[in-house]
Protein backbone atom coordinates (compact mmCIF):
# COMPACT_ATOMS: atom_id res chain seq x y z
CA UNK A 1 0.00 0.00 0.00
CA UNK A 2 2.01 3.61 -1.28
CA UNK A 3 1.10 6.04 1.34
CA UNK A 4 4.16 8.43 -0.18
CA UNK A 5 1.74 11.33 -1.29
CA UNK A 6 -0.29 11.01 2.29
CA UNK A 7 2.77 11.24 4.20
CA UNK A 8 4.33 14.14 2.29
CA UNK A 9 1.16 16.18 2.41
CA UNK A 10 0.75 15.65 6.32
CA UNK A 11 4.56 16.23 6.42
CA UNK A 12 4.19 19.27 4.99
CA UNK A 13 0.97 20.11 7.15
CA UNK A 14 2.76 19.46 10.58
CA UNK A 15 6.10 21.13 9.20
CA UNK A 16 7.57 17.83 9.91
CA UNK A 17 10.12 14.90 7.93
CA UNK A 18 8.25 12.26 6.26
CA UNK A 19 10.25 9.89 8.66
CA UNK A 20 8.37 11.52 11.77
CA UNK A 21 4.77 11.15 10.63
CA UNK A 22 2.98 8.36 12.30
CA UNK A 23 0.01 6.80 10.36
CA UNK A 24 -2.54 4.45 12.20
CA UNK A 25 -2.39 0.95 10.68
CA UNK A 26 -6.01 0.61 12.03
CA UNK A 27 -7.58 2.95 9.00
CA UNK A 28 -5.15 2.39 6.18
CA UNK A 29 -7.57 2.71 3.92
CA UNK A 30 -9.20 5.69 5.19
CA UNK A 31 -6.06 7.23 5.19
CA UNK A 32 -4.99 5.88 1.14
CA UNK A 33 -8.51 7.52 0.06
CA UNK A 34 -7.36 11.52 1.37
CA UNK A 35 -5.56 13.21 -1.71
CA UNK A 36 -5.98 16.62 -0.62
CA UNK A 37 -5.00 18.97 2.13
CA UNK A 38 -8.35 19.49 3.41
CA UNK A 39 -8.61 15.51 3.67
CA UNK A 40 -5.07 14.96 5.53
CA UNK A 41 -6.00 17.70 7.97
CA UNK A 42 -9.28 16.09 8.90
CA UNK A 43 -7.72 12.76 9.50
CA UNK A 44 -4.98 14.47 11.52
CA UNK A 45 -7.86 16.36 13.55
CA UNK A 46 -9.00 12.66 14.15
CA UNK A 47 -5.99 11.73 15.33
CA UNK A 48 -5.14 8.72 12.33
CA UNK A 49 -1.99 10.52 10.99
CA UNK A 50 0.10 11.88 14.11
CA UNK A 51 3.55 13.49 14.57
CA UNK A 52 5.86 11.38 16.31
CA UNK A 53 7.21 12.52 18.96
CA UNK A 54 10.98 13.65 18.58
CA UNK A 55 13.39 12.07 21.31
CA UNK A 56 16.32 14.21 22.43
CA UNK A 57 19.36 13.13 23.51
CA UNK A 58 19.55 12.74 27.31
CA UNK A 59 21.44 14.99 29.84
CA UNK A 60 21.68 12.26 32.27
CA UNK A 61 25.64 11.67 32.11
CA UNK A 62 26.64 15.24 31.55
CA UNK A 63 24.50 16.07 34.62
CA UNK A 64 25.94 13.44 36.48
CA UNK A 65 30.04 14.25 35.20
CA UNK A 66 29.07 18.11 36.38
CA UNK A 67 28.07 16.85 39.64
CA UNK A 68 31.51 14.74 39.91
CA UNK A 69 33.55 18.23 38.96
CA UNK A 70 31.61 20.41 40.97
CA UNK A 71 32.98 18.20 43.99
CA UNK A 72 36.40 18.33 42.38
CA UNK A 73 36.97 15.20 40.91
CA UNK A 74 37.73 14.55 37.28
CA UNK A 75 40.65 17.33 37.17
CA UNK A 76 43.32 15.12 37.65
CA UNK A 77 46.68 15.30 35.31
CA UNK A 78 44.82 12.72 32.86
CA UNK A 79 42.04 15.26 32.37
CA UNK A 80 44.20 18.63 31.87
CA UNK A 81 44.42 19.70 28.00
CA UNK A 82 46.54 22.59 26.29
CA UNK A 83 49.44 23.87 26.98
CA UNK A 84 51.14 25.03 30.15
CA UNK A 85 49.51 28.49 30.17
CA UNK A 86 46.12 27.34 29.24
CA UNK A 87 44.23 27.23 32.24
CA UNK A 88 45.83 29.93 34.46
CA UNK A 89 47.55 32.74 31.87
CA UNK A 90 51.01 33.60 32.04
CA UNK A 91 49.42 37.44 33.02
CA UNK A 92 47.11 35.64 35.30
CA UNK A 93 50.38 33.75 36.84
CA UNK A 94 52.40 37.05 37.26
CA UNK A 95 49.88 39.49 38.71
CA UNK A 96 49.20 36.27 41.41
CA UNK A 97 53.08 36.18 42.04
CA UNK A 98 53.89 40.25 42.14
CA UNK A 99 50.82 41.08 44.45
CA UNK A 100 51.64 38.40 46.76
CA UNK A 101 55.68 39.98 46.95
CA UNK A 102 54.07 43.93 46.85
CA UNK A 103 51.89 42.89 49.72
CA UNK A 104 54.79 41.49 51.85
CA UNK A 105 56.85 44.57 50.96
CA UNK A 106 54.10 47.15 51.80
CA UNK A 107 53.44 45.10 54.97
CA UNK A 108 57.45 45.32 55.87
CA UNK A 109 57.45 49.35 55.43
CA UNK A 110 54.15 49.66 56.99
CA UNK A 111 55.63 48.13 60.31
CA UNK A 112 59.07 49.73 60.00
CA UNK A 113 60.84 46.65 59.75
CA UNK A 114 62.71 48.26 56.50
CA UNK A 115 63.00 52.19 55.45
CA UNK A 116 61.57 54.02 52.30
CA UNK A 117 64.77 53.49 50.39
CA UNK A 118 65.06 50.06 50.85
CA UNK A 119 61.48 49.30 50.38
CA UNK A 120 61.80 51.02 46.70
CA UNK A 121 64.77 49.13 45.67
CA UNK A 122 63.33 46.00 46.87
CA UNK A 123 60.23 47.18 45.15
CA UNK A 124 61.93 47.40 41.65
CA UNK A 125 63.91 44.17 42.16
CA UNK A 126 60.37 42.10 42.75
CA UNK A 127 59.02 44.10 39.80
CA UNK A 128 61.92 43.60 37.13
CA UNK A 129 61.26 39.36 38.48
CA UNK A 130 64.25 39.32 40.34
CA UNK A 131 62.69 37.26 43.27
CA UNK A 132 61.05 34.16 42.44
CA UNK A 133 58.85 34.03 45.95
CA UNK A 134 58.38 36.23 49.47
CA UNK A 135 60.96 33.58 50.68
CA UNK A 136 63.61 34.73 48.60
CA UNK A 137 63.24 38.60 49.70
CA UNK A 138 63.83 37.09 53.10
CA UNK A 139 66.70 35.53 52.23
CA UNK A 140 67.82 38.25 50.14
CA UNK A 141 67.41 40.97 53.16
CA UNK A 142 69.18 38.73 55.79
CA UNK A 143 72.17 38.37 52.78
CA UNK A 144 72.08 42.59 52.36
CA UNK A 145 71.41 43.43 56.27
CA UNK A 146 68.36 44.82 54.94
CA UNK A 147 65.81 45.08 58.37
CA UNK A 148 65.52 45.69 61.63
């Protein structure tokens, strides 16, 4: 039994794929006898020619992997893609690294542990990357005799 000319007319009725209409085997024939528009839309007011309905792909797993990172898992060294500077930027890196020395510097002068003069120059030495950490300007001042 062709039913190609039934299915493209509801098709194009329910703004639909051929694929996704859904005829009832019950009234075959009914269905074979509609040629026009005005018949197809009566049958699918009737409920014999139906849209199927479209299944989506389920969020189940992502859901469930969200829920493992939000907890922290799944960041391990396995998981970790790009290069060295893609996840925390070499500006990013820096600015986390200077403010941390500035603060410890301010802190220093701020307490009177080291005078204005000193403060600067140690100020331009952790800004031109001299120190690599707040440990190293201690062990740089106790080297100099910098402090009180």
């Amino acid at each position: 039994m062709q039913l190609k000319i039934q299915k493209r007319l509801a098709a194009q009725i329910l703004k639909a794929s051929e694929n996704d209409i859904w005829l009832d085997s019950n009234r075959l024939d009914e269905i074979k006898e509609a040629i026009t528009n005005a018949d197809i839309k009566s049958l699918i007011k009737d409920k014999a020619i139906k849209n199927k309905t479209i299944r989506g792909i389920s969020r189940y797993r992502i859901r469930k992997r969200n829920a493992q990172k939000s907890k922290g898992r799944r960041h391990g060294v396995g998981s970790i893609k790009g290069g060295k500077h893609a996840r925390l930027t070499q500006k990013e890196g820096w600015m986390n690294h200077i403010r941390v020395q500035r603060a410890f510097l301010q802190n220093l002068r701020d307490k009177g542990v080291i005078d204005k003069s000193s403060y600067r120059s140690l100020y331009m030495k952790s800004k031109g990357g001299f120190f690599r950490s707040k440990r190293h300007i201690k062990i740089y001042m106790q080297e100099h005799g910098l402090g009180k």
